[in-house]
C-alpha atoms as a PDB file:
ATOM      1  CA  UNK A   1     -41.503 -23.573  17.547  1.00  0.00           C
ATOM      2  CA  UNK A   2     -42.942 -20.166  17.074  1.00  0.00           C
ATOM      3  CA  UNK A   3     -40.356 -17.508  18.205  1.00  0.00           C
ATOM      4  CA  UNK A   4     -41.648 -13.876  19.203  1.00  0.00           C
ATOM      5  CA  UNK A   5     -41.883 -11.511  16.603  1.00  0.00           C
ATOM      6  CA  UNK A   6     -38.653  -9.332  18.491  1.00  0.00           C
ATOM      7  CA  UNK A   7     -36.599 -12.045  18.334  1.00  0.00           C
ATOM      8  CA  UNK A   8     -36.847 -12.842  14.547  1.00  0.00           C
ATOM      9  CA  UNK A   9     -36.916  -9.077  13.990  1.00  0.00           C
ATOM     10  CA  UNK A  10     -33.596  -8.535  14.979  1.00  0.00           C
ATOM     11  CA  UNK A  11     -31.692 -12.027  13.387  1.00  0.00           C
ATOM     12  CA  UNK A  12     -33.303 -10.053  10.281  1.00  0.00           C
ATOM     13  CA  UNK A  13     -31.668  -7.097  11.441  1.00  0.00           C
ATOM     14  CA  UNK A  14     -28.487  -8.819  12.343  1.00  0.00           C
ATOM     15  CA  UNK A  15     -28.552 -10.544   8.079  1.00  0.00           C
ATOM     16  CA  UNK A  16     -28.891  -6.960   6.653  1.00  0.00           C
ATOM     17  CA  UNK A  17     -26.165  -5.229   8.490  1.00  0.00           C
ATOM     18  CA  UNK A  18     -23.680  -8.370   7.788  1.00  0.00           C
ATOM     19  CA  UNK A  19     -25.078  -8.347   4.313  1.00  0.00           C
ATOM     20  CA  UNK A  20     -24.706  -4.257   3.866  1.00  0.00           C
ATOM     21  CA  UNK A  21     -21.280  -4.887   5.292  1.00  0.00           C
ATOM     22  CA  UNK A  22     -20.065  -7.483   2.784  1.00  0.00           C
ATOM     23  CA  UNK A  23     -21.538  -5.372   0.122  1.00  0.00           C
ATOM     24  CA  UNK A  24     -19.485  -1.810   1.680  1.00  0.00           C
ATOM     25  CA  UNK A  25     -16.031  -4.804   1.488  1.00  0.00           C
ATOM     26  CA  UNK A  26     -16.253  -5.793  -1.792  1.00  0.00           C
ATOM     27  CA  UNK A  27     -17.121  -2.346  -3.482  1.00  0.00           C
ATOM     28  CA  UNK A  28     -14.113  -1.106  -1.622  1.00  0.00           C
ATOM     29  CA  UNK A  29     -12.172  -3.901  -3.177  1.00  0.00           C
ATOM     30  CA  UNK A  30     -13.232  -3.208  -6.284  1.00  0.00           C
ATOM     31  CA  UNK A  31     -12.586   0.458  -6.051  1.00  0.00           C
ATOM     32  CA  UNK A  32      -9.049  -0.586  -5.097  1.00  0.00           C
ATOM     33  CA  UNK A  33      -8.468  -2.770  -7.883  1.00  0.00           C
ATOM     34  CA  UNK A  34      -9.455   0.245 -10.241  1.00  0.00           C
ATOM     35  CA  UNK A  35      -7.235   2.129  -8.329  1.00  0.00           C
ATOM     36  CA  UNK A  36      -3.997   0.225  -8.966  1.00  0.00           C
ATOM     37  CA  UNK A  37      -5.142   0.814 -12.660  1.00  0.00           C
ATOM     38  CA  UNK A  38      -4.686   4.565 -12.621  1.00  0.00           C
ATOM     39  CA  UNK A  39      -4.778   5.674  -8.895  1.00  0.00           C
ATOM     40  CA  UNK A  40      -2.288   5.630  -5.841  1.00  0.00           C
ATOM     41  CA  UNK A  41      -3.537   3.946  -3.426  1.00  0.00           C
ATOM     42  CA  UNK A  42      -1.711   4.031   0.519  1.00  0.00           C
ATOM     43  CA  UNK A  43      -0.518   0.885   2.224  1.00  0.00           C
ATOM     44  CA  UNK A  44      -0.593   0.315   5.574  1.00  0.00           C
ATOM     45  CA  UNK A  45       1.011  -2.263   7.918  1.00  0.00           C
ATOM     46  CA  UNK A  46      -0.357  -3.338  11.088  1.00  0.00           C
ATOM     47  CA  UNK A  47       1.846  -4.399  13.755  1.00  0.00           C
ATOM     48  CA  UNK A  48      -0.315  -5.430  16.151  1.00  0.00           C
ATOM     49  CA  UNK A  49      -1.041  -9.400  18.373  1.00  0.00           C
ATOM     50  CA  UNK A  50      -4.394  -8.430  19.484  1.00  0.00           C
ATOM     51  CA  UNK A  51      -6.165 -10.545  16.538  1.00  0.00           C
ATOM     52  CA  UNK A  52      -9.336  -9.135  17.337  1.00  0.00           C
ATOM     53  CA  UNK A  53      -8.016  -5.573  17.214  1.00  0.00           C
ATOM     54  CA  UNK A  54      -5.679  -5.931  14.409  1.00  0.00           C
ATOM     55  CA  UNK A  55      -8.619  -7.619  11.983  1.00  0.00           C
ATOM     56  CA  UNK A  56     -10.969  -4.789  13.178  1.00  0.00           C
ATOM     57  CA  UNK A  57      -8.003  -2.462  12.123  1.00  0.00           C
ATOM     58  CA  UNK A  58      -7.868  -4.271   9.064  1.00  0.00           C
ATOM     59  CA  UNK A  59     -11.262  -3.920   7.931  1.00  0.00           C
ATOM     60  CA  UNK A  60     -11.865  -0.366   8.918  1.00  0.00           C
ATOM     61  CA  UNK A  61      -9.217   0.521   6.965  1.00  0.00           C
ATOM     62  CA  UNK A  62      -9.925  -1.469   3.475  1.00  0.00           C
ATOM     63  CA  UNK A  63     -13.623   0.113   3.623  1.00  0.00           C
ATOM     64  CA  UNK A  64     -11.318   3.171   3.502  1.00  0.00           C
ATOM     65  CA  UNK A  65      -9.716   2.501   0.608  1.00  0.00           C
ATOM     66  CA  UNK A  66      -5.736   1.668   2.232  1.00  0.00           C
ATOM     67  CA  UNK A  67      -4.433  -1.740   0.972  1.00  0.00           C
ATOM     68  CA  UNK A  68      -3.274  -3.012   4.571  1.00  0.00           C
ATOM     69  CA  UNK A  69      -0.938  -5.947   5.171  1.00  0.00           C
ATOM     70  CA  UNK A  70      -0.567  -7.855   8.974  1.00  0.00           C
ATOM     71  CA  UNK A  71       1.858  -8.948  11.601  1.00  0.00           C
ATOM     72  CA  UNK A  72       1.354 -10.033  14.973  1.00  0.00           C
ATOM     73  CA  UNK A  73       5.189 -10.086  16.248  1.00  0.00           C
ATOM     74  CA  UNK A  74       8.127  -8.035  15.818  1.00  0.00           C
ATOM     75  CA  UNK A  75       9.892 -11.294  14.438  1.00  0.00           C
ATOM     76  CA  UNK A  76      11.029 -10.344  10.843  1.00  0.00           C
ATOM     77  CA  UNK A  77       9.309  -6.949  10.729  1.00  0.00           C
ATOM     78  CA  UNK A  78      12.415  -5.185   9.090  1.00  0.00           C
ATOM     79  CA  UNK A  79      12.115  -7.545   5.934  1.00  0.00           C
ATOM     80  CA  UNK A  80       8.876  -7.577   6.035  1.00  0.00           C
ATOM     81  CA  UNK A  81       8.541  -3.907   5.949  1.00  0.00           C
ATOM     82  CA  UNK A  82      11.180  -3.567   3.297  1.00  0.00           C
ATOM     83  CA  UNK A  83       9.082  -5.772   0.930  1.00  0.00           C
ATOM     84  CA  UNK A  84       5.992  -4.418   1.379  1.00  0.00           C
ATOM     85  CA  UNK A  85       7.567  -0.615   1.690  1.00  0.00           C
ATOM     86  CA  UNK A  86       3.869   0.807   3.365  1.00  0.00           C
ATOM     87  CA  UNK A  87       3.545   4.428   3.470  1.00  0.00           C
ATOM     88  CA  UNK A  88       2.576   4.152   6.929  1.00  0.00           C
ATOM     89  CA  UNK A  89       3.468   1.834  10.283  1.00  0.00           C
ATOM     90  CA  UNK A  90       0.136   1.397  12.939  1.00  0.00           C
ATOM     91  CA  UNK A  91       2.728  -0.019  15.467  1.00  0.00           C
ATOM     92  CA  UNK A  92       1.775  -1.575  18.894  1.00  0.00           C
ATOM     93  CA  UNK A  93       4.614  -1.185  21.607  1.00  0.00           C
ATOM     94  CA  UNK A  94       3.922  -3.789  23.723  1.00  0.00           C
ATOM     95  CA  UNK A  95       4.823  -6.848  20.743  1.00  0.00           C
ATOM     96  CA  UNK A  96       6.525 -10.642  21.426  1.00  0.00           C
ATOM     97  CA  UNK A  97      10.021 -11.325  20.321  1.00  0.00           C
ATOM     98  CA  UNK A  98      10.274  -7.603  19.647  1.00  0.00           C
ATOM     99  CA  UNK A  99       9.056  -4.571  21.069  1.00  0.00           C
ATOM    100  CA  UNK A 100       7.470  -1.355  18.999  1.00  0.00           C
ATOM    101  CA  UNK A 101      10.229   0.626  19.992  1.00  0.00           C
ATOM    102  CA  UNK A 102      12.933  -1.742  19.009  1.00  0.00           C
ATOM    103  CA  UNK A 103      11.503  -2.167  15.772  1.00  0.00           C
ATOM    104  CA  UNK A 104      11.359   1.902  15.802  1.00  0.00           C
ATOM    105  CA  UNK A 105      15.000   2.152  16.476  1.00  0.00           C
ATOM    106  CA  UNK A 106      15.868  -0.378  14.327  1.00  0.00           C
ATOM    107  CA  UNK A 107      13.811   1.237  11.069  1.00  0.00           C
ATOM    108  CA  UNK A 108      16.054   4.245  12.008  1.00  0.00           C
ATOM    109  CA  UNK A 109      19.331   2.812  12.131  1.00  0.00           C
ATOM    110  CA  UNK A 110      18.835   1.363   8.673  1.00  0.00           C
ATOM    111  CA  UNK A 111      17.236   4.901   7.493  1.00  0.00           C
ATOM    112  CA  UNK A 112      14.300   3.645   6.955  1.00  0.00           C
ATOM    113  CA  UNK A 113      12.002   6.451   6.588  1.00  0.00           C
ATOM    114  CA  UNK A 114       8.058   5.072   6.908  1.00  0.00           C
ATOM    115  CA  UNK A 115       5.705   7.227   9.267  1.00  0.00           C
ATOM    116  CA  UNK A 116       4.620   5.621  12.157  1.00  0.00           C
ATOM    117  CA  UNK A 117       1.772   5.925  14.744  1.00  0.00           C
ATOM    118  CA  UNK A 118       2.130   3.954  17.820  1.00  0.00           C
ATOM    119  CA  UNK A 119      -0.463   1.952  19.686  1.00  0.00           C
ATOM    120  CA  UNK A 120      -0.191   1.020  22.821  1.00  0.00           C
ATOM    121  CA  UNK A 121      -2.110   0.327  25.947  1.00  0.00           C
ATOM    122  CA  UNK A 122      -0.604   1.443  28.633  1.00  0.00           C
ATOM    123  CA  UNK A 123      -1.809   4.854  29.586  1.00  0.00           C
ATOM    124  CA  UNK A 124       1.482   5.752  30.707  1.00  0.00           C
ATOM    125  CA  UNK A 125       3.033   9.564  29.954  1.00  0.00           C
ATOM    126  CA  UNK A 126       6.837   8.142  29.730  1.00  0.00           C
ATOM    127  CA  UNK A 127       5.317   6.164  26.899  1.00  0.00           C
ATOM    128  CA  UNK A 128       4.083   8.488  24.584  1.00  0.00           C
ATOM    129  CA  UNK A 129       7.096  10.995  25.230  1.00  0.00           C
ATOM    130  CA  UNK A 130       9.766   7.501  24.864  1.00  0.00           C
ATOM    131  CA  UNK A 131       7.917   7.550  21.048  1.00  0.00           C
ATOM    132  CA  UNK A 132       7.581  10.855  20.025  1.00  0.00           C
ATOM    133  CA  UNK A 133      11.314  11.440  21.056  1.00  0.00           C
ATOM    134  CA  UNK A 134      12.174   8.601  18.795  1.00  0.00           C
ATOM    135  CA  UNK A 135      10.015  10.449  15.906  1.00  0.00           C
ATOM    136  CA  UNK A 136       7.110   8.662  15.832  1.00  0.00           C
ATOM    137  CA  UNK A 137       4.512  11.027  14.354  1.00  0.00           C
ATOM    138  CA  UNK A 138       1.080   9.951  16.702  1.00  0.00           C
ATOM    139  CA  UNK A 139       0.252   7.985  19.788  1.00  0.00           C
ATOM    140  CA  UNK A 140      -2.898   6.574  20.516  1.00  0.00           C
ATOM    141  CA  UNK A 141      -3.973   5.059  23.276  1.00  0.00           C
ATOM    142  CA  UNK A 142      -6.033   1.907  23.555  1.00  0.00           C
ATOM    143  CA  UNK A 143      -9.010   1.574  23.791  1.00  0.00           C
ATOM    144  CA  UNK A 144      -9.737   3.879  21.217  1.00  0.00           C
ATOM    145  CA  UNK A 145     -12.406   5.645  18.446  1.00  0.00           C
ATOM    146  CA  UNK A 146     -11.778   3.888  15.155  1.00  0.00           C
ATOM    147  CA  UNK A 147     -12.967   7.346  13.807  1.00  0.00           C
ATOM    148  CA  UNK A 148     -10.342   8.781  15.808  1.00  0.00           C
ATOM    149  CA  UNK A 149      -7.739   6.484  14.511  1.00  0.00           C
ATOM    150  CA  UNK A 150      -9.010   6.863  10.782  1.00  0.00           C
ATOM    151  CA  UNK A 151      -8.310  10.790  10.983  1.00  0.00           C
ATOM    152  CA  UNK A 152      -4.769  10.302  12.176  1.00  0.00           C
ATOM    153  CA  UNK A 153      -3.882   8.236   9.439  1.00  0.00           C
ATOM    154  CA  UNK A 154      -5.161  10.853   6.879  1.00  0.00           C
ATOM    155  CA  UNK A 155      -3.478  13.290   8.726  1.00  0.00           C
ATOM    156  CA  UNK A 156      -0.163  11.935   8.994  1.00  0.00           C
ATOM    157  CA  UNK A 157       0.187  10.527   5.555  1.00  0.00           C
ATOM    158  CA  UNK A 158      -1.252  14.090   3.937  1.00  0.00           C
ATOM    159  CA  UNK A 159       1.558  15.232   6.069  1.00  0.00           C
ATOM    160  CA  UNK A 160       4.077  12.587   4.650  1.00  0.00           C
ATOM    161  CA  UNK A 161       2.286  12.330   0.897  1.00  0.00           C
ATOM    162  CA  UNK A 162       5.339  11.426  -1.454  1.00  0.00           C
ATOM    163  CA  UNK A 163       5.596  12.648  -5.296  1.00  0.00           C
ATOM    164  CA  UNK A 164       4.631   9.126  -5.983  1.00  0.00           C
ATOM    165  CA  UNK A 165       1.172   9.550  -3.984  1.00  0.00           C
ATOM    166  CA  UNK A 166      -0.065  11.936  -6.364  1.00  0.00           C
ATOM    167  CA  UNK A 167      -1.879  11.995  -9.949  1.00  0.00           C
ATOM    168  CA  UNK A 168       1.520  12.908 -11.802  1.00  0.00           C
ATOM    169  CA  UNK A 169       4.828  11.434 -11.447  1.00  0.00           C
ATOM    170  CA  UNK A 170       7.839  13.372 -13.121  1.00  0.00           C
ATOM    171  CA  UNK A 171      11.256  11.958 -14.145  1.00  0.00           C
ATOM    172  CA  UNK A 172      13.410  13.564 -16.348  1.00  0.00           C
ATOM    173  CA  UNK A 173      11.741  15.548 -19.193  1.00  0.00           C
ATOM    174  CA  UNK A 174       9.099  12.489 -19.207  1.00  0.00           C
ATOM    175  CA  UNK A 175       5.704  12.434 -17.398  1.00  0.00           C
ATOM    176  CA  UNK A 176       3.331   9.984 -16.304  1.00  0.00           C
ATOM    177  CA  UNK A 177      -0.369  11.713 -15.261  1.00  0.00           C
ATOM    178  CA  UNK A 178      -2.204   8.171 -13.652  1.00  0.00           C
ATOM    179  CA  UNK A 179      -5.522  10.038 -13.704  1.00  0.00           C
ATOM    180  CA  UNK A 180      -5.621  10.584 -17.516  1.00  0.00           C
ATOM    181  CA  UNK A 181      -3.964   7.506 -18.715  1.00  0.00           C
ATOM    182  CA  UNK A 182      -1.374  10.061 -20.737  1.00  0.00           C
ATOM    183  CA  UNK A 183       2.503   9.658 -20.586  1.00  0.00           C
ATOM    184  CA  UNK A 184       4.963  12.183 -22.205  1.00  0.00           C
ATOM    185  CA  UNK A 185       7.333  10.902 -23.880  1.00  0.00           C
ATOM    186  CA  UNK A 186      10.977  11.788 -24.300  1.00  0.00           C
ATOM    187  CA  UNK A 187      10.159  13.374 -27.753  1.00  0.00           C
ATOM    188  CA  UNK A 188       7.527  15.457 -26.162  1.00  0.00           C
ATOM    189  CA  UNK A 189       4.714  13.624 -27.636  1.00  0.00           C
ATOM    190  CA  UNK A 190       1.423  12.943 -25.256  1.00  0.00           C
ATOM    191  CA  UNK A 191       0.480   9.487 -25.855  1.00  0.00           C
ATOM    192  CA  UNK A 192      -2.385   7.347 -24.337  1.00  0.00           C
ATOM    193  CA  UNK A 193      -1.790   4.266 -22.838  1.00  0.00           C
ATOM    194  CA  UNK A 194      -3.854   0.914 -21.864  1.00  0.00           C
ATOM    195  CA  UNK A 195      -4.941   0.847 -17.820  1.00  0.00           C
ATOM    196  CA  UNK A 196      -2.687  -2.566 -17.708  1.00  0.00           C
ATOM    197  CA  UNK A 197       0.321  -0.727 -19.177  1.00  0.00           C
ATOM    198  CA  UNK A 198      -0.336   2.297 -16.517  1.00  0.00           C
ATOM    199  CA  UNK A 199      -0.515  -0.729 -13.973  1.00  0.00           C
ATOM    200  CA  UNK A 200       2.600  -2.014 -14.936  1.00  0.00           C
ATOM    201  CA  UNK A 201       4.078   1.265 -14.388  1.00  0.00           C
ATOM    202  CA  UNK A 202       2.615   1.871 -11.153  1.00  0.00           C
ATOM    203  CA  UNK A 203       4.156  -0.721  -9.921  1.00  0.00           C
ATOM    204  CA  UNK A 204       6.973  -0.356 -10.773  1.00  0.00           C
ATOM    205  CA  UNK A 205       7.216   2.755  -9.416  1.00  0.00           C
ATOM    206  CA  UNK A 206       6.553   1.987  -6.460  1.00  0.00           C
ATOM    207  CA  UNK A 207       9.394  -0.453  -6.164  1.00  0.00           C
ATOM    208  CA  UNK A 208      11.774   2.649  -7.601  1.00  0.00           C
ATOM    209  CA  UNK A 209      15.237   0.829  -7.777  1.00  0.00           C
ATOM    210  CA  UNK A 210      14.319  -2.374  -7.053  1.00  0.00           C
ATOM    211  CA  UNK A 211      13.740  -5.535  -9.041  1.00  0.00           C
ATOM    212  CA  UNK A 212      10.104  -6.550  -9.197  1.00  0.00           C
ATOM    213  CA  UNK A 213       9.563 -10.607 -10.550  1.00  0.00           C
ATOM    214  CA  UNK A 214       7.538 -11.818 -12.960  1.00  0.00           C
ATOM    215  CA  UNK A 215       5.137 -13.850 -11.020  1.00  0.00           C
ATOM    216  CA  UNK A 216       4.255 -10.537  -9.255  1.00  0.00           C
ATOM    217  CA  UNK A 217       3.898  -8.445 -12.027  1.00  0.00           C
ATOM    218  CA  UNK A 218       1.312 -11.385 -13.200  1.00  0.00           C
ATOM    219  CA  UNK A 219      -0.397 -12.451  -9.941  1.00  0.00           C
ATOM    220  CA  UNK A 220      -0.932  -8.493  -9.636  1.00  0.00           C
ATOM    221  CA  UNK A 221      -2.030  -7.263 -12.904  1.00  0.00           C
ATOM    222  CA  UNK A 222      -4.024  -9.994 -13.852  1.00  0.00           C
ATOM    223  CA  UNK A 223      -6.409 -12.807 -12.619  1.00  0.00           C
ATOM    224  CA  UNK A 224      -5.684 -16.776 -12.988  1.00  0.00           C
ATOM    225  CA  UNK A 225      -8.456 -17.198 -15.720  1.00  0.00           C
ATOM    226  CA  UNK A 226      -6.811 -14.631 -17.862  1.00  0.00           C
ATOM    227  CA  UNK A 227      -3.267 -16.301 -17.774  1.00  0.00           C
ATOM    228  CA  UNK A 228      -1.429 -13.929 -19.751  1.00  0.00           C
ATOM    229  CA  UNK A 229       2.341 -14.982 -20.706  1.00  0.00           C
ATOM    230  CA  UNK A 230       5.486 -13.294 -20.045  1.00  0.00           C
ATOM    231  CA  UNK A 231       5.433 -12.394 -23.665  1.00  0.00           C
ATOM    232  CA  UNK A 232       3.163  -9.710 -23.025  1.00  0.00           C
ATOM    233  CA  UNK A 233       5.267  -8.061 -20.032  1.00  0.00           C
ATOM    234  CA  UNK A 234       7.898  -7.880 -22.602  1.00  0.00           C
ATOM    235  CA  UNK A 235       6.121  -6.578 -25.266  1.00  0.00           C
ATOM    236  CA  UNK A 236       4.708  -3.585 -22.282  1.00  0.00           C
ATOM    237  CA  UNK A 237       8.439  -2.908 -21.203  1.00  0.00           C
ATOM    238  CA  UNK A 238       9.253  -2.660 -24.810  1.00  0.00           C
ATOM    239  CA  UNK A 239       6.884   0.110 -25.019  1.00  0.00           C
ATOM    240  CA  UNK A 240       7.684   1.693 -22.381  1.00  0.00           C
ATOM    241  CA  UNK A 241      11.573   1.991 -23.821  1.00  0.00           C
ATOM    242  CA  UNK A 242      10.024   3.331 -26.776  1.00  0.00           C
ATOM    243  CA  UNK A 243       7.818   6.067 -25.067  1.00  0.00           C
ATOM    244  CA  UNK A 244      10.868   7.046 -22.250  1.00  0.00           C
ATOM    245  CA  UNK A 245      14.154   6.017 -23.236  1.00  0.00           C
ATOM    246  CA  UNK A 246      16.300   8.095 -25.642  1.00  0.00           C
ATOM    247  CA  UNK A 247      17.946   5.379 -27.020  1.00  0.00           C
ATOM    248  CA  UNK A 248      15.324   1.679 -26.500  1.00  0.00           C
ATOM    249  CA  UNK A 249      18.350  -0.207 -27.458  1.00  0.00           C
ATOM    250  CA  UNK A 250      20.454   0.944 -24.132  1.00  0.00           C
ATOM    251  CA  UNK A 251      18.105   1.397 -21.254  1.00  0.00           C
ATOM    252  CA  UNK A 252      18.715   3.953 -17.984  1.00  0.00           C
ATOM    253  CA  UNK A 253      15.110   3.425 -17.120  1.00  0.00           C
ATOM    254  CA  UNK A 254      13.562   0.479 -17.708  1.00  0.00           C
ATOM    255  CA  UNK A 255      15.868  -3.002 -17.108  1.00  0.00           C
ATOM    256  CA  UNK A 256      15.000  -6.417 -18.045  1.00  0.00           C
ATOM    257  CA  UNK A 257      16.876  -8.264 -15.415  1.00  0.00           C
ATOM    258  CA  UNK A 258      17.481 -12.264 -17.029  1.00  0.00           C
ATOM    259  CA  UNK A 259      15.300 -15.131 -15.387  1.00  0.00           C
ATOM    260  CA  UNK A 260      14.073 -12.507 -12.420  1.00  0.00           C
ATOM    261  CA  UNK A 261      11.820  -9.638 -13.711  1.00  0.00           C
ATOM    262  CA  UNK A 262      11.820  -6.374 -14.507  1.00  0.00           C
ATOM    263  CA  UNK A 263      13.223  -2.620 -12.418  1.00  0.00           C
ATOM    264  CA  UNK A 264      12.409   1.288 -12.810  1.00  0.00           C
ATOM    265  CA  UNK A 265      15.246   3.618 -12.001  1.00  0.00           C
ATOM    266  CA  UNK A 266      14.393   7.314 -12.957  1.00  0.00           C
ATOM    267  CA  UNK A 267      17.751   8.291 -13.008  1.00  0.00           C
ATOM    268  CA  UNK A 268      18.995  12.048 -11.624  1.00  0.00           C
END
C-alpha cells in the first residue's frame, strides 16, 4: 500500500520529536547524576491521582533538572515525605483516603516545614484562601501552563533555598565548597577530595541527623556492575574523621552506627 506523502511525513515527524525527547530525558539524567557528585540538586514530590497529570508533572520537571518522587493518595504521605524530605510539596487538594489539606495540617502539627504549592481543580475562591491561610506558599488552578507551573516552583524554592541548597556548606570551623571538590579541614588545611567522597557527603547531608543505610549509600553512589564493598564506605568515613573531626578516635560528626549505616550531625 502506498500511503500519501503527508501522511508518512508526519509519522516521521512524530519519530523525531519522541526521539529529540528521549534524547532532552536522558541528558537531563545524566546532568543529575553529575549533580549528586558535586551539585545540589531540588526534590520534589508530587501528590497528585490524575496519572496522566502527575507523569506529565513528572517529566516536565526531570527535563528541569528536580529529582521528583510520586504519590497518588494521601495514604502514608507523612512517612513518605519524611523519607524522602523534598524541598518542595506540588499537592492536589482533592486526594482519596486523604485530602491536600489534611495532609497540610498534618505536616504542620508535626512541624514539618516543606513548601508547598497546591493544585487543585476546583476554581473555587474559598479554596485558594482555605490554603494560603494554612501557609501554603502558591495555588494553581487546573488546567494549567506547565510554563506557568515551572516558574512557581523556581520561585518558591529561591524563596525557601536552605544553606544546604547552595555551593558551600559550613559547620563549625570546617567547610565543604561542592562546586570545587575542596573541604577545609579542622586544621585549616584545603584539601581535594574524590567526586564519590563529595557524594558521600552530600548525602549525608542531606539526611542531617539521621541514619542513612548501607544499601543506600551503595545503590546511590554506585551502579550494580561496579559492586563496590562496604569496605570502601568505611575507608570514606574514615577520611572524613580525619579531615573534620578533632579527635577521629571519638566522633561528634561522623557516626558509624553497627549493622545499619552511617549519620552526619554538625553539631552547634
Amino acid at each position: 500500500m502506498i500511503y500519501p506523502v503527508s501522511i508518512l511525513l508526519g509519522e516521521i515527524l512524530y519519530i523525531i520529536t519522541l526521539l529529540f525527547r528521549q534524547i532532552q530525558y536522558q541528558d537531563c539524567f545524566l546532568r543529575q547524576k553529575i549533580d549528586n557528585f558535586g551539585r545540589m540538586v531540588f526534590k520534589v514530590l508530587i501528590i497528585e491521582d490524575e496519572p496522566a497529570l502527575q507523569e506529565t508533572l513528572k517529566l516536565n520537571l526531570e527535563l528541569e533538572g528536580y529529582h521528583v518522587e510520586t504519590l497518588s493518595t494521601g495514604l502514608n504521605a507523612i512517612s513518605y515525605i519524611r523519607s524522602f524530605s523534598p524541598d518542595l510539596i506540588l499537592l492536589d487538594i482533592m486526594l482519596p483516603v486523604l485530602s491536600g489539606t489534611e495532609i497540610y495540617k498534618e505536616l504542620k502539627e508535626q512541624r514539618i516545614s516543606i513548601p508547598v504549592i497546591f493544585l487543585t481543580a476546583k476554581d473555587d475562591v474559598k479554596d485558594k484562601i482555605e490554603g494560603l491561610k494554612l501557609g501554603a506558599d502558591d495555588y494553581i488552578t487546573k488546567p494549567f501552563d506547565l510554563e506557568e507551573l515551572l516558574l512557581r516552583v523556581n520561585i518558591v524554592l529561591k524563596r525557601h533555598k536552605s544553606p544546604m541548597a547552595t555551593d558551600v556548606f559550613n559547620f563549625g570551623k570546617c567547610e565543604i565548597n561542592f562546586s570545587t571538590f575542596e573541604v577545609k579541614t579542622i586544621s585549616g588545611t584545603i584539601e581535594t577530595i574524590s567526586k564519590r567522597e563529595m557524594a558521600l557527603l552530600k548525602l549525608l547531608i542531606d539526611h542531617l541527623n539521621h541514619v542513612v543505610s548501607r544499601d543506600e549509600i551503595l545503590d546511590k553512589l554506585w551502579t550494580k556492575e561496579e559492586s563496590p564493598s562496604s569496605r570502601t564506605i568505611d575507608n570514606f568515613i574514615l577520611n572524613f574523621r580525619k579531615w573534620f573531626e578533632v579527635n577521629p578516635k571519638e566522633p561528634v560528626h561522623f557516626y558509624s552506627i553497627r549493622g545499619i549505616g552511617y549519620k552526619f550531625v554538625p553539631g552547634s
